[in-house]
C-alpha atoms as a PDB file:
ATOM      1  CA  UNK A   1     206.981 -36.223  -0.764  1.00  0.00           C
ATOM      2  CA  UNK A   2     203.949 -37.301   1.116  1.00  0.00           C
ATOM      3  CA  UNK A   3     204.354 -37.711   5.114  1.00  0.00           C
ATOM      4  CA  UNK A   4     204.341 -41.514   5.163  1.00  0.00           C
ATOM      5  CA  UNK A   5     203.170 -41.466   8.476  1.00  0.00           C
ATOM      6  CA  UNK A   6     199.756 -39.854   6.996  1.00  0.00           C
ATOM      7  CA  UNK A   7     199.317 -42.512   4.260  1.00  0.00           C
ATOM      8  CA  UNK A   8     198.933 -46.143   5.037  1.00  0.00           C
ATOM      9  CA  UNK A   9     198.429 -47.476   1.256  1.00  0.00           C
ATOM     10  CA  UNK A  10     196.776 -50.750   2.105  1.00  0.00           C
ATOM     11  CA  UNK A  11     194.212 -50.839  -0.457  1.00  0.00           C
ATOM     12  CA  UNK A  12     193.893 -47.519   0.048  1.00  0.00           C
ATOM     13  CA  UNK A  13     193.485 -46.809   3.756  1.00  0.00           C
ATOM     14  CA  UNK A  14     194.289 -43.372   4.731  1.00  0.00           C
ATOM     15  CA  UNK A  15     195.058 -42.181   1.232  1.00  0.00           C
ATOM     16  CA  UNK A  16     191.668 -42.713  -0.750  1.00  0.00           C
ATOM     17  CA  UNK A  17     189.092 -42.916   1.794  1.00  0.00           C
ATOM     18  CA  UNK A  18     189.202 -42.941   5.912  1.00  0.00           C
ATOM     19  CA  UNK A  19     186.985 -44.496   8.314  1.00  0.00           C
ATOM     20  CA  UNK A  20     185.567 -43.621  11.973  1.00  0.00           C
ATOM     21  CA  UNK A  21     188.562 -44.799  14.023  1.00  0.00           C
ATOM     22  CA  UNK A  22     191.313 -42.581  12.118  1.00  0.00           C
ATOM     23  CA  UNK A  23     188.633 -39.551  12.520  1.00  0.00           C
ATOM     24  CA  UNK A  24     188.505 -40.218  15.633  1.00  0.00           C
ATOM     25  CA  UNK A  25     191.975 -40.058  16.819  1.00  0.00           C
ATOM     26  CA  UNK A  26     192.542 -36.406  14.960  1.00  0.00           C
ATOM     27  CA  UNK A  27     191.403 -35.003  18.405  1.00  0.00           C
ATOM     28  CA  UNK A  28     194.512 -35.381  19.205  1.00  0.00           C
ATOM     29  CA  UNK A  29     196.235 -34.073  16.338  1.00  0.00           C
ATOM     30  CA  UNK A  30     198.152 -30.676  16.372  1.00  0.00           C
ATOM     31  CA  UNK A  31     196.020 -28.009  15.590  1.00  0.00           C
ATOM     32  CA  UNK A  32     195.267 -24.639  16.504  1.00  0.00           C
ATOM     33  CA  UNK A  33     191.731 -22.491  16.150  1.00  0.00           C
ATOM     34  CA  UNK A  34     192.562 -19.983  13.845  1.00  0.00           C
ATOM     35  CA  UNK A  35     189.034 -17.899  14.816  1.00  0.00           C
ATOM     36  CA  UNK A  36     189.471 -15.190  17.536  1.00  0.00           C
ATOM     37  CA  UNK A  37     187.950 -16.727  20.668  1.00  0.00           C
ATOM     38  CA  UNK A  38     185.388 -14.653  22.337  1.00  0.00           C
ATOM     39  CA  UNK A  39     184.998 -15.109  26.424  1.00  0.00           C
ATOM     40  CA  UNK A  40     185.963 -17.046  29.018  1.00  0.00           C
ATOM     41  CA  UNK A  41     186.268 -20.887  27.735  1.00  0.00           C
ATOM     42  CA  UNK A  42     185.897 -23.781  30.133  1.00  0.00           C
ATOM     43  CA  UNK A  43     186.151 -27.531  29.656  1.00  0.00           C
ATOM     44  CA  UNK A  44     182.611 -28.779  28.992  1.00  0.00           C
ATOM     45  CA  UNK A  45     180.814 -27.856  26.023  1.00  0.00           C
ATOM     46  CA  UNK A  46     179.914 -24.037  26.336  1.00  0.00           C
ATOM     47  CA  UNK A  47     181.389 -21.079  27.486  1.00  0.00           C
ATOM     48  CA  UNK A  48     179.508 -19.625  30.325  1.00  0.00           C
ATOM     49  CA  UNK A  49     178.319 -16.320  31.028  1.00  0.00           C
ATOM     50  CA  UNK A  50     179.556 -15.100  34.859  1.00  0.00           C
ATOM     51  CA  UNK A  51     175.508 -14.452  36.134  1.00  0.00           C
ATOM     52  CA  UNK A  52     173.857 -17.136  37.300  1.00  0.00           C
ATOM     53  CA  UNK A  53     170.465 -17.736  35.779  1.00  0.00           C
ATOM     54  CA  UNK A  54     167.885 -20.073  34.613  1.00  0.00           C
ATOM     55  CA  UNK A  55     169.752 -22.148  31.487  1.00  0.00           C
ATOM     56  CA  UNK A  56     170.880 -25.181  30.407  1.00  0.00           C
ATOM     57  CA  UNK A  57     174.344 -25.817  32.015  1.00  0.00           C
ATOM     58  CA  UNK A  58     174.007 -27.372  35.921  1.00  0.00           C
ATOM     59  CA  UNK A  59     176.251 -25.190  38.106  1.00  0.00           C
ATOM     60  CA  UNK A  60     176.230 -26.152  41.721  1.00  0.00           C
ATOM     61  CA  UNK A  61     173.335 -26.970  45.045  1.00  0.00           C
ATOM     62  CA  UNK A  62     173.793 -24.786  47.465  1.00  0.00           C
ATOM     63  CA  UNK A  63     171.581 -24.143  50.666  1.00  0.00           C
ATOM     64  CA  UNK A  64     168.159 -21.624  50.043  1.00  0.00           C
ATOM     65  CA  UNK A  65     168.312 -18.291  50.607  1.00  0.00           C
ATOM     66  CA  UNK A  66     165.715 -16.045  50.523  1.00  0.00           C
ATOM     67  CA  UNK A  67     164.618 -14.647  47.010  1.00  0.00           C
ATOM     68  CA  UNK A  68     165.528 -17.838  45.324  1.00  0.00           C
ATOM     69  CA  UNK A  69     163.331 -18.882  42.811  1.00  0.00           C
ATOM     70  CA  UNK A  70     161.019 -21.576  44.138  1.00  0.00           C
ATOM     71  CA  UNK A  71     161.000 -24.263  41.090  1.00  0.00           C
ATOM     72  CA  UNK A  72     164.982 -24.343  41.141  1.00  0.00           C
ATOM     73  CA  UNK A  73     164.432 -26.125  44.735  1.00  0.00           C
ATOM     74  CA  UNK A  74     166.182 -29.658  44.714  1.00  0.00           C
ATOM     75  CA  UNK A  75     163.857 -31.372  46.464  1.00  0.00           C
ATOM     76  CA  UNK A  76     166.064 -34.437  47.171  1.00  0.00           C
ATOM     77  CA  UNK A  77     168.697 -32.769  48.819  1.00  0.00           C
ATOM     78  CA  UNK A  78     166.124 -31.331  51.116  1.00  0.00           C
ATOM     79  CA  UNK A  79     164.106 -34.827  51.763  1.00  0.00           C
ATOM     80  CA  UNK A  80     167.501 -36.377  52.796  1.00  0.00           C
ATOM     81  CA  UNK A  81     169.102 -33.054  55.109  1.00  0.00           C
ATOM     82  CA  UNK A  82     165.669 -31.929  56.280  1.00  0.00           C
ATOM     83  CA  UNK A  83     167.061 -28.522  55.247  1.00  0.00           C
ATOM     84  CA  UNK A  84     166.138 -26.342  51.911  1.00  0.00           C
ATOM     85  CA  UNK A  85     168.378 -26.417  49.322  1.00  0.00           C
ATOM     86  CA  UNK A  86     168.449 -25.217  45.655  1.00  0.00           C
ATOM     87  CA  UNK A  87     169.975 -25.757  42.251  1.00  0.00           C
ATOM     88  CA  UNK A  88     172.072 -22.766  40.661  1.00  0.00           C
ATOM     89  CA  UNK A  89     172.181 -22.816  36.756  1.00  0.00           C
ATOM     90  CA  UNK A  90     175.094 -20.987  34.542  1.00  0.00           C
ATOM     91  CA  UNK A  91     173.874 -19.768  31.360  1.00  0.00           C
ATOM     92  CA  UNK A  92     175.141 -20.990  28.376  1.00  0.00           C
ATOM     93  CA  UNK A  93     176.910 -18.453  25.498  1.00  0.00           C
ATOM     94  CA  UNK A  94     178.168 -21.147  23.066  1.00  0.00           C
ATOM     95  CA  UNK A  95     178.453 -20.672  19.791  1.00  0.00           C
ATOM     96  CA  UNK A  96     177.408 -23.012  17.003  1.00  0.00           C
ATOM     97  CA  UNK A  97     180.125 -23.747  14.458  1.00  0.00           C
ATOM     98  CA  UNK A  98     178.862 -25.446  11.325  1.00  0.00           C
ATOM     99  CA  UNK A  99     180.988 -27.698   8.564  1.00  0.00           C
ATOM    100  CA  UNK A 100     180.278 -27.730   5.197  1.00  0.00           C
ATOM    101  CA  UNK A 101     182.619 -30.724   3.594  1.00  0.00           C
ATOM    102  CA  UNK A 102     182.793 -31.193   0.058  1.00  0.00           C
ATOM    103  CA  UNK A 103     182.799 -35.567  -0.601  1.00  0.00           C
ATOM    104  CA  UNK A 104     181.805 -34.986  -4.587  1.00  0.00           C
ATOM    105  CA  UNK A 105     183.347 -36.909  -7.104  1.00  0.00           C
ATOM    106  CA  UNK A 106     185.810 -34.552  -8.075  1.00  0.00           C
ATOM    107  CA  UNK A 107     187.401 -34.980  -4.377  1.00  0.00           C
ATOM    108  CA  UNK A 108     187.992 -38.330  -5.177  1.00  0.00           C
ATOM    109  CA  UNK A 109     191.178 -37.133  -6.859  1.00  0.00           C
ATOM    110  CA  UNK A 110     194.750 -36.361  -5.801  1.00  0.00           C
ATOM    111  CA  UNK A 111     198.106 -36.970  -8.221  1.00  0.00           C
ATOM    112  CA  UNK A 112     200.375 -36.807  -4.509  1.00  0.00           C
ATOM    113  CA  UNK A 113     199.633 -37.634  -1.314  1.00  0.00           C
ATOM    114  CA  UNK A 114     195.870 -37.946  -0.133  1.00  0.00           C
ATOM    115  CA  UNK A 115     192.969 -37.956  -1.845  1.00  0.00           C
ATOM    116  CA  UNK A 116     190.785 -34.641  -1.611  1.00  0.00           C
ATOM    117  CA  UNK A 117     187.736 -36.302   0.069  1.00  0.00           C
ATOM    118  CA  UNK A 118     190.337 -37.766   2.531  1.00  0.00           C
ATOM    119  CA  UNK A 119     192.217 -34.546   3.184  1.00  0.00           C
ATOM    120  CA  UNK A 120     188.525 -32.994   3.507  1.00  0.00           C
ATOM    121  CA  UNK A 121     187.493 -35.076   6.368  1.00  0.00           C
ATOM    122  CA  UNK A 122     191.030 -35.061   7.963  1.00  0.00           C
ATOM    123  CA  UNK A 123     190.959 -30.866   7.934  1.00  0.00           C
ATOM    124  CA  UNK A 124     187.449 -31.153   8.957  1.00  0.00           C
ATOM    125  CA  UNK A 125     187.674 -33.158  11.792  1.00  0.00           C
ATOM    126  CA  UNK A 126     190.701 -31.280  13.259  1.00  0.00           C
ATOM    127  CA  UNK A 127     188.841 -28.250  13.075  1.00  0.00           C
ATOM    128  CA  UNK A 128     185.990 -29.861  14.280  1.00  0.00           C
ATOM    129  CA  UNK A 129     187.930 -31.101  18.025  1.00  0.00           C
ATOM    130  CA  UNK A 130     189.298 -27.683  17.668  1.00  0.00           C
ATOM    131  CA  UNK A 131     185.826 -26.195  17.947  1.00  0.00           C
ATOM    132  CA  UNK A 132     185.182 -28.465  21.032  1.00  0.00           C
ATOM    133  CA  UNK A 133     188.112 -27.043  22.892  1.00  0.00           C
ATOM    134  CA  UNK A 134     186.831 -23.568  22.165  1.00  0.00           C
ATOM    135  CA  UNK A 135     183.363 -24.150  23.788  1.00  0.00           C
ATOM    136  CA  UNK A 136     181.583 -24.295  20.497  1.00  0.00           C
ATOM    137  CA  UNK A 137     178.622 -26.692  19.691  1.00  0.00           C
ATOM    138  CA  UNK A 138     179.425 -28.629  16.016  1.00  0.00           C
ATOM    139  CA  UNK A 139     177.355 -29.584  13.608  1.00  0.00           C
ATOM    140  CA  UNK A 140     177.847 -30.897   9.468  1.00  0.00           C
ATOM    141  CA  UNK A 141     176.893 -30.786   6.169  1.00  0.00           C
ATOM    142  CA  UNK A 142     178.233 -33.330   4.202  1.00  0.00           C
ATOM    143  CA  UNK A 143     178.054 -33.004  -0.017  1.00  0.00           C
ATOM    144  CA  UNK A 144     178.218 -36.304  -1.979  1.00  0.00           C
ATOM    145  CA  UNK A 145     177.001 -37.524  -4.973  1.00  0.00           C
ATOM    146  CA  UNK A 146     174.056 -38.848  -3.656  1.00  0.00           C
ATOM    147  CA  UNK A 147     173.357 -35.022  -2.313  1.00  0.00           C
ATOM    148  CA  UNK A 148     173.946 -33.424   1.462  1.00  0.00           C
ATOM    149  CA  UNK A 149     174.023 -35.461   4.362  1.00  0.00           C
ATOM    150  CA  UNK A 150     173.584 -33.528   8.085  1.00  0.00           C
ATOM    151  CA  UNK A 151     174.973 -34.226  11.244  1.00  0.00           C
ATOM    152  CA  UNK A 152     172.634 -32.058  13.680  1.00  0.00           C
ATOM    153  CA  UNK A 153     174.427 -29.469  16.486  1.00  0.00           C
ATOM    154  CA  UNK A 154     175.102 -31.240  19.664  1.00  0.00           C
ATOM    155  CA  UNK A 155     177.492 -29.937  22.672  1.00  0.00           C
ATOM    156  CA  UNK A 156     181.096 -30.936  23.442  1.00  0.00           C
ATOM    157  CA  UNK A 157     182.474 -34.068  21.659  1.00  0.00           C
ATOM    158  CA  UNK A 158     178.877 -35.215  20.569  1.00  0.00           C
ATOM    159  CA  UNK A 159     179.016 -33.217  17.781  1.00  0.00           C
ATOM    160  CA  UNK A 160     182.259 -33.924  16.575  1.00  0.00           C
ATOM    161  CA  UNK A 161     181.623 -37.445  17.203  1.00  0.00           C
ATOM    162  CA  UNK A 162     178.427 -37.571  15.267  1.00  0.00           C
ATOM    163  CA  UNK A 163     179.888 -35.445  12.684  1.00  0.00           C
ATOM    164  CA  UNK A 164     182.545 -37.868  12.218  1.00  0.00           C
ATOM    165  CA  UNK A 165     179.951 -40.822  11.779  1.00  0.00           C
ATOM    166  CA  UNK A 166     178.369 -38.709   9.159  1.00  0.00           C
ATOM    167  CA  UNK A 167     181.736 -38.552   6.986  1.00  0.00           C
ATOM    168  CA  UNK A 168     182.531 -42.348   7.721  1.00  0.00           C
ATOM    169  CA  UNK A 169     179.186 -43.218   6.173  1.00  0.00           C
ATOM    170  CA  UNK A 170     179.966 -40.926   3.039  1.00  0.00           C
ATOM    171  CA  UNK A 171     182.844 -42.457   2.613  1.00  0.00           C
ATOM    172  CA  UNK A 172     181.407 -45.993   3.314  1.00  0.00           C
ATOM    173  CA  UNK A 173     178.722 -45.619   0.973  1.00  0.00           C
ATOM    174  CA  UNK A 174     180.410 -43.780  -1.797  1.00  0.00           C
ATOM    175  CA  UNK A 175     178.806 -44.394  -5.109  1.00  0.00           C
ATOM    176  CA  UNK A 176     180.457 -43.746  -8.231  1.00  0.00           C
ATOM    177  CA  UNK A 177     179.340 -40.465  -9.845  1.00  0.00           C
ATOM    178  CA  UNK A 178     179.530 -37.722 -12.365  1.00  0.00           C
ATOM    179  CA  UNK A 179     181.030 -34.299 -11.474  1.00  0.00           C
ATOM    180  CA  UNK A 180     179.545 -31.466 -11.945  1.00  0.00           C
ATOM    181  CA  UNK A 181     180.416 -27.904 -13.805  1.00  0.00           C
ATOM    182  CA  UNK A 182     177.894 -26.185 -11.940  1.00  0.00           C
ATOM    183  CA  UNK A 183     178.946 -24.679  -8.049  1.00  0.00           C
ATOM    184  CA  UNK A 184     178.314 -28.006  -5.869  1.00  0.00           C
ATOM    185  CA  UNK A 185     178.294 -25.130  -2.872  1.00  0.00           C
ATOM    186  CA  UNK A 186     175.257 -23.456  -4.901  1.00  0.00           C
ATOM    187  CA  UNK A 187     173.093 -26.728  -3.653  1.00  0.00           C
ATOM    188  CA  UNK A 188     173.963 -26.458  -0.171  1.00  0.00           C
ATOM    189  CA  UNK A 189     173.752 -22.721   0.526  1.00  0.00           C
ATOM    190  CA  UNK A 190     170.120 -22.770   1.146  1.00  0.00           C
ATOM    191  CA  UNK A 191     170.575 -25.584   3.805  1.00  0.00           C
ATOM    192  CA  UNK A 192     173.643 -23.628   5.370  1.00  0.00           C
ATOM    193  CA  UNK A 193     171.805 -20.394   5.471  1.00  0.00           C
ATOM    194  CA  UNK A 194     169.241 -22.460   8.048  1.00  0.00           C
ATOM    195  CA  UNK A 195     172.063 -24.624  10.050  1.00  0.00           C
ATOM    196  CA  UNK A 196     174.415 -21.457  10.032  1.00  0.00           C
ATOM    197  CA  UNK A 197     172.033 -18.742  11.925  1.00  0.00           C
ATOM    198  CA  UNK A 198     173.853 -15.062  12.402  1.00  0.00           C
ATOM    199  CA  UNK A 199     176.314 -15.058  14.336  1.00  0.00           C
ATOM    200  CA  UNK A 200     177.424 -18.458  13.987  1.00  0.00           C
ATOM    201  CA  UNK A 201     180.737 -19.802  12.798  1.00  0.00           C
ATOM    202  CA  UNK A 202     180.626 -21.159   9.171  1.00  0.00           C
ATOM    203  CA  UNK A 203     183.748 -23.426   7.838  1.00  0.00           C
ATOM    204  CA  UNK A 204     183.466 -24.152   3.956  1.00  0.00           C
ATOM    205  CA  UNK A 205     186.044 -27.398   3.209  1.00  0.00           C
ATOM    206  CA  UNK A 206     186.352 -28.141  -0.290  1.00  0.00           C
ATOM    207  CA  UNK A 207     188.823 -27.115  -3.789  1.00  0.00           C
ATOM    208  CA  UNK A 208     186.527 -24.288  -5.038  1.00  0.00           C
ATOM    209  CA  UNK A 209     186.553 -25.430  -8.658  1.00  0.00           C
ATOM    210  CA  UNK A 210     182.624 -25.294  -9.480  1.00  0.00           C
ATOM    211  CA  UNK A 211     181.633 -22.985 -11.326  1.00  0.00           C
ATOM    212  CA  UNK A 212     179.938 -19.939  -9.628  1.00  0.00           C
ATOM    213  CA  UNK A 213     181.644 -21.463  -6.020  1.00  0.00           C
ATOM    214  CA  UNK A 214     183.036 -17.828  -5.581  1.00  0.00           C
ATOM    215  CA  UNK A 215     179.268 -16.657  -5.782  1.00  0.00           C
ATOM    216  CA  UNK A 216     178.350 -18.961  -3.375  1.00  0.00           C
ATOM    217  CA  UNK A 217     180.857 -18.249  -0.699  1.00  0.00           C
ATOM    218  CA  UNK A 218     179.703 -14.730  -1.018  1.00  0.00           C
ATOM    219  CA  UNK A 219     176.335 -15.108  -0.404  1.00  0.00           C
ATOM    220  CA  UNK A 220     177.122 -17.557   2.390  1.00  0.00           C
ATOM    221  CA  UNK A 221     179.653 -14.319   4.028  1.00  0.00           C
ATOM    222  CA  UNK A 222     176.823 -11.881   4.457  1.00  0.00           C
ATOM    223  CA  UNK A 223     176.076 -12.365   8.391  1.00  0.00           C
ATOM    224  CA  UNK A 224     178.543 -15.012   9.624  1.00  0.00           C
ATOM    225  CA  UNK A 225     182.459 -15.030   9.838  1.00  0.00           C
ATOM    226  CA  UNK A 226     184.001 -17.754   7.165  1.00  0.00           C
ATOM    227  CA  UNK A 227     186.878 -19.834   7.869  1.00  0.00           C
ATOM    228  CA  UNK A 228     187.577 -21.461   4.251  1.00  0.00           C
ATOM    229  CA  UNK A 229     189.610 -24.099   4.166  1.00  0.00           C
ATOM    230  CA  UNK A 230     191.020 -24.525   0.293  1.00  0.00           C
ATOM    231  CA  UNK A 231     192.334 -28.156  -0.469  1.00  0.00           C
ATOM    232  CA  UNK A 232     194.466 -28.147  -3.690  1.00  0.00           C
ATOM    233  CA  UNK A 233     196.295 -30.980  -5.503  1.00  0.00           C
ATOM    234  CA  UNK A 234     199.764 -29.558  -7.054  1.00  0.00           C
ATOM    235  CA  UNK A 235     198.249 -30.347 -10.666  1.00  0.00           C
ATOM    236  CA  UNK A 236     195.631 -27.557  -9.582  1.00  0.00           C
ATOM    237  CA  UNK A 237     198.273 -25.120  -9.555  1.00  0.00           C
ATOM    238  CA  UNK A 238     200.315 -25.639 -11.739  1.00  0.00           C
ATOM    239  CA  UNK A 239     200.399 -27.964 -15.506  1.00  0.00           C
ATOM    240  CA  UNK A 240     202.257 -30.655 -15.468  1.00  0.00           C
ATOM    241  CA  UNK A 241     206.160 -30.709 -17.124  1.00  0.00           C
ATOM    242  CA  UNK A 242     205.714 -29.779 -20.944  1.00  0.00           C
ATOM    243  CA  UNK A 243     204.414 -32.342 -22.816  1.00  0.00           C
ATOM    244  CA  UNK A 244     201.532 -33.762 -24.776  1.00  0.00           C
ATOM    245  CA  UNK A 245     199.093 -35.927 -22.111  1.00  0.00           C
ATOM    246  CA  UNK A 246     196.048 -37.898 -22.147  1.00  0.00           C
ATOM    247  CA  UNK A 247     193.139 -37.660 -19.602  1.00  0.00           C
ATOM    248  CA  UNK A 248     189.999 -39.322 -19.055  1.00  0.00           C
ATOM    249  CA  UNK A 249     186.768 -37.331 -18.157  1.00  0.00           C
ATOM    250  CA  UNK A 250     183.037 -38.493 -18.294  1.00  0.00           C
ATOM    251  CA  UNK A 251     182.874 -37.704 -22.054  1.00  0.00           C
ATOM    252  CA  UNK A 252     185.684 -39.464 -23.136  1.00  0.00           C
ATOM    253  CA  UNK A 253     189.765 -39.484 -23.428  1.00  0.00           C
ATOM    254  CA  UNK A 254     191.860 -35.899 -24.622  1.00  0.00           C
ATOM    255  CA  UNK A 255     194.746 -34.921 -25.237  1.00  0.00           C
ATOM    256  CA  UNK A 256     196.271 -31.790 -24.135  1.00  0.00           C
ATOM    257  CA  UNK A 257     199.748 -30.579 -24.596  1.00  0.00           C
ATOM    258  CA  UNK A 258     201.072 -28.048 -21.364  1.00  0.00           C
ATOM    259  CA  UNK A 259     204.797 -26.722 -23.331  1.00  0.00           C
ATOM    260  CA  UNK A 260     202.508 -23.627 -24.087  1.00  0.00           C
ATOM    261  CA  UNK A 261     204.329 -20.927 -21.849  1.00  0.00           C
ATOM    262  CA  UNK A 262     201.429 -18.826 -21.755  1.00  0.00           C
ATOM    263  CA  UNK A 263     199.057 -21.486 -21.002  1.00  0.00           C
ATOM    264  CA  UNK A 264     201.238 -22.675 -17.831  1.00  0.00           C
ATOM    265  CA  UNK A 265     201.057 -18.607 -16.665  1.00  0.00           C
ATOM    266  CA  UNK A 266     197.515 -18.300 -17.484  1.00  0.00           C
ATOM    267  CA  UNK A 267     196.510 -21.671 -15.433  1.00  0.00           C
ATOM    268  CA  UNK A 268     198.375 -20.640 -12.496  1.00  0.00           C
ATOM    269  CA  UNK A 269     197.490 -16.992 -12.363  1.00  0.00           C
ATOM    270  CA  UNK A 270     193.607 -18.451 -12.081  1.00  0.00           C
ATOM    271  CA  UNK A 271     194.532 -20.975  -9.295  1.00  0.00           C
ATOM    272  CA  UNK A 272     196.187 -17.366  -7.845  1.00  0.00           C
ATOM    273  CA  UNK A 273     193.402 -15.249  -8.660  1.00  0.00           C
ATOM    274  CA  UNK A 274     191.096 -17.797  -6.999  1.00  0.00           C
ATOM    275  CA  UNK A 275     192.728 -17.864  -3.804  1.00  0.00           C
ATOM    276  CA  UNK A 276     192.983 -13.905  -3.555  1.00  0.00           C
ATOM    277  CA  UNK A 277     189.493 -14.005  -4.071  1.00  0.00           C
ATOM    278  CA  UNK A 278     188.531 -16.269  -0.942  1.00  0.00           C
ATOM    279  CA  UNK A 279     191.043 -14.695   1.049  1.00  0.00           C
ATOM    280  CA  UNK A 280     189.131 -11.371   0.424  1.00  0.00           C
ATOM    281  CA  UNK A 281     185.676 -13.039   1.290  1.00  0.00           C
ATOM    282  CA  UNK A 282     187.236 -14.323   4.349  1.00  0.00           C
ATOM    283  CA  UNK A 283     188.766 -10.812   5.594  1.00  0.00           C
ATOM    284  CA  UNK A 284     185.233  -8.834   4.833  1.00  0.00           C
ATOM    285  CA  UNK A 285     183.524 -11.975   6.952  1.00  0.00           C
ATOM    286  CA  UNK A 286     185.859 -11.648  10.142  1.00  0.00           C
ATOM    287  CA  UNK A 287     187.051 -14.873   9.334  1.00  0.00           C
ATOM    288  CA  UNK A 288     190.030 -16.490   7.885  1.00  0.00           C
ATOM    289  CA  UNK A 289     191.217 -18.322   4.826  1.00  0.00           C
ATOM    290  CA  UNK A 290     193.751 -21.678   5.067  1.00  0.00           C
ATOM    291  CA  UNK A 291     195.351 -23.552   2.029  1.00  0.00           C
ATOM    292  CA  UNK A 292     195.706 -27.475   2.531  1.00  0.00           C
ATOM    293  CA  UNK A 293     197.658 -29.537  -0.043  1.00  0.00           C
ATOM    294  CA  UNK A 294     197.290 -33.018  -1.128  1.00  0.00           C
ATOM    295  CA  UNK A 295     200.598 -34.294  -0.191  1.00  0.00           C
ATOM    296  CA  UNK A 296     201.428 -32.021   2.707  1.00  0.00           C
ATOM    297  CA  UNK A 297     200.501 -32.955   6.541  1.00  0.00           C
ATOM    298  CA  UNK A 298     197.427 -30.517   7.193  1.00  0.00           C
ATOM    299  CA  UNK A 299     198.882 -30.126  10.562  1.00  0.00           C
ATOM    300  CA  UNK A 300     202.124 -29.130  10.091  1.00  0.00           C
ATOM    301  CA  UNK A 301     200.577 -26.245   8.032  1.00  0.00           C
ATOM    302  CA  UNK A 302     198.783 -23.898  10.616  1.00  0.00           C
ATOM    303  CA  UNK A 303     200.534 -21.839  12.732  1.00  0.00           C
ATOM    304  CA  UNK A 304     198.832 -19.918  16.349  1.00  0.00           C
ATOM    305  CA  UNK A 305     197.858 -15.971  14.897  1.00  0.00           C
ATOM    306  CA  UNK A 306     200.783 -13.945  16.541  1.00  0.00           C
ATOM    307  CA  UNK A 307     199.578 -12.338  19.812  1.00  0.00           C
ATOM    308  CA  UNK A 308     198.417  -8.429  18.293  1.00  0.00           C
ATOM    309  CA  UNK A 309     196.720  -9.703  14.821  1.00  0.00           C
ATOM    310  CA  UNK A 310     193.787  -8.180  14.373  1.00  0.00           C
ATOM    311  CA  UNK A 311     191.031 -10.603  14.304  1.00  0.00           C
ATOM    312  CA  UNK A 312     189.435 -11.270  11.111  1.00  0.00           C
ATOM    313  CA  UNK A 313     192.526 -10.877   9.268  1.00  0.00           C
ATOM    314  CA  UNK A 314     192.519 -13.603   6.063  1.00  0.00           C
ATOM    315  CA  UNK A 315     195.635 -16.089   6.535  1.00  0.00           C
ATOM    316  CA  UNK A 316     197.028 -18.056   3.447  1.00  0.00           C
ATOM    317  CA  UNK A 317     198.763 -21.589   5.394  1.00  0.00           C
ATOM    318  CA  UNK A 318     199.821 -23.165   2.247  1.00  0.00           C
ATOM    319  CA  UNK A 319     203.694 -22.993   2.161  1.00  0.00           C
END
């Protein structure tokens, strides 16, 4: 069953679609950075290289010394002492970490628990405020129906703060539309390629179940670790109880009937084969892969790497 303390079902609050204030508060919810962690992290927004130098982060004023740099001098300090003083600098070494969160129509869909889109912006804020704490600098790209919204790369809780506005709005202005069976990752990979230099720290949120998404990811794991977070809803696992049932899709109302044996294996060795698959892009990236479900706390689902893993190594959460 559902955690009921995740799903307030007041016409829909918290299980179809989420606002800023619930975003908001998942800085506090438990959840660990599943990325190796590369220097020495401080609170603030960046980690900071150990020479002082010219940059953007405001270390300390201190009293001139010869062979400091003349245009560093702080001239008010010196007006009000009548002695020279200077400004020291740390430079900055942050790394940008960039969301990708799928809000198409087919995440507006869950048979337990939370809706996709919800789950989405639930595992992509906690990542998000997980980022912060790490000394990374967060930015978004947010798919809809109405196509990709960005939220640009700003320091410390800026950026998870403005990247939660930008999901709000999505789901604020959500507009009934048409799925697609093309890759809905295929659209954005041009815009990630220019948001998510070298280097930087890609996440990919969404159920994989466009066609060609698999291409996509791998084009996107060329030069930048992946951490992929997989949402699934149990009926993407696995059929439902053998029976005949009727859906509705865009073209119309069918029937399908799931007592097939073979069918049941076939459907769930794809959902398997699809998550091997990821998991593989994820190890050959340096990054990691993490399975969410629909009607499972996100939270309760990721566990701290034990102390010798070797980084990189591709993690399946889902239990």
């Amino acid at each position: 069953m559902p955690d009921a303390a995740l799903i307030n079902t007041e016409e829909g609050r918290g299980r179809t679609w989420t606002g800023l204030p619930e975003l908001l508060a998942l800085r506090h919810a438990r959840f660990i950075w599943p990325l190796p962690v590369a220097g020495h992290a401080r609170s603030g927004s960046a980690r900071l290289a150990p020479l002082r130098a010219r940059g953007m982060e405001f270390d300390e004023v201190r009293a001139w010394q010869p062979g400091d740099d003349p245009r560093h001098m702080h001239w008010k300090a010196t007006a009000r002492t009548g002695r020279p003083y200077t400004k020291l600098y740390q430079e900055e070494s942050e790394r940008p970490c960039v969301l990708c969160v799928d809000l198409t129509p087919g995440m507006h869909f869950a048979t337990a628990g939370l809706f996709k889109s919800v789950l989405a912006a639930r595992v992509a804020m906690m990542i998000a405020w997980s980022a912060v704490a790490a000394g990374d600098r967060v930015s978004g790209l947010v798919m809809t129906s109405a196509g990709i919204s960005a939220s640009p790369p700003l320091p410390g809780r800026r950026g998870a703060q403005q990247l939660a506005a930008t999901l709000a709005a999505a789901f604020r202005n959500r507009a009934p539309g048409e799925g697609s069976s093309g890759s809905r990752l295929a659209r954005a990979v041009p815009l990630l390629r220019h948001h998510a230099p070298s280097g930087s720290r890609l996440v990919l949120i969404s159920d994989f179940q466009g066609a060609d998404d698999l291409a996509a990811v791998r084009r996107l794991a060329a030069r930048r670790p992946l951490l992929i977070a997989r949402l699934y809803d149990p009926l993407d696992r696995d059929l439902p109880p053998p029976g005949r049932y009727a859906v509705q899709d865009p073209l119309g109302e069918l029937e399908f009937d799931s007592s097939n044996a073979a069918a049941r294996l076939r459907f769930r060795r794809a959902f398997t084969e699809t998550t091997r698959a990821l998991a593989d892009i994820a190890r050959s990236s340096g990054g990691a892969l993490l399975e969410f479900r629909t009607d499972q706390d996100p939270a309760q689902h990721v566990r701290r790497a034990p102390p010798r893993a070797i980084p990189g190594t591709a993690r399946s959460m889902a239990r």
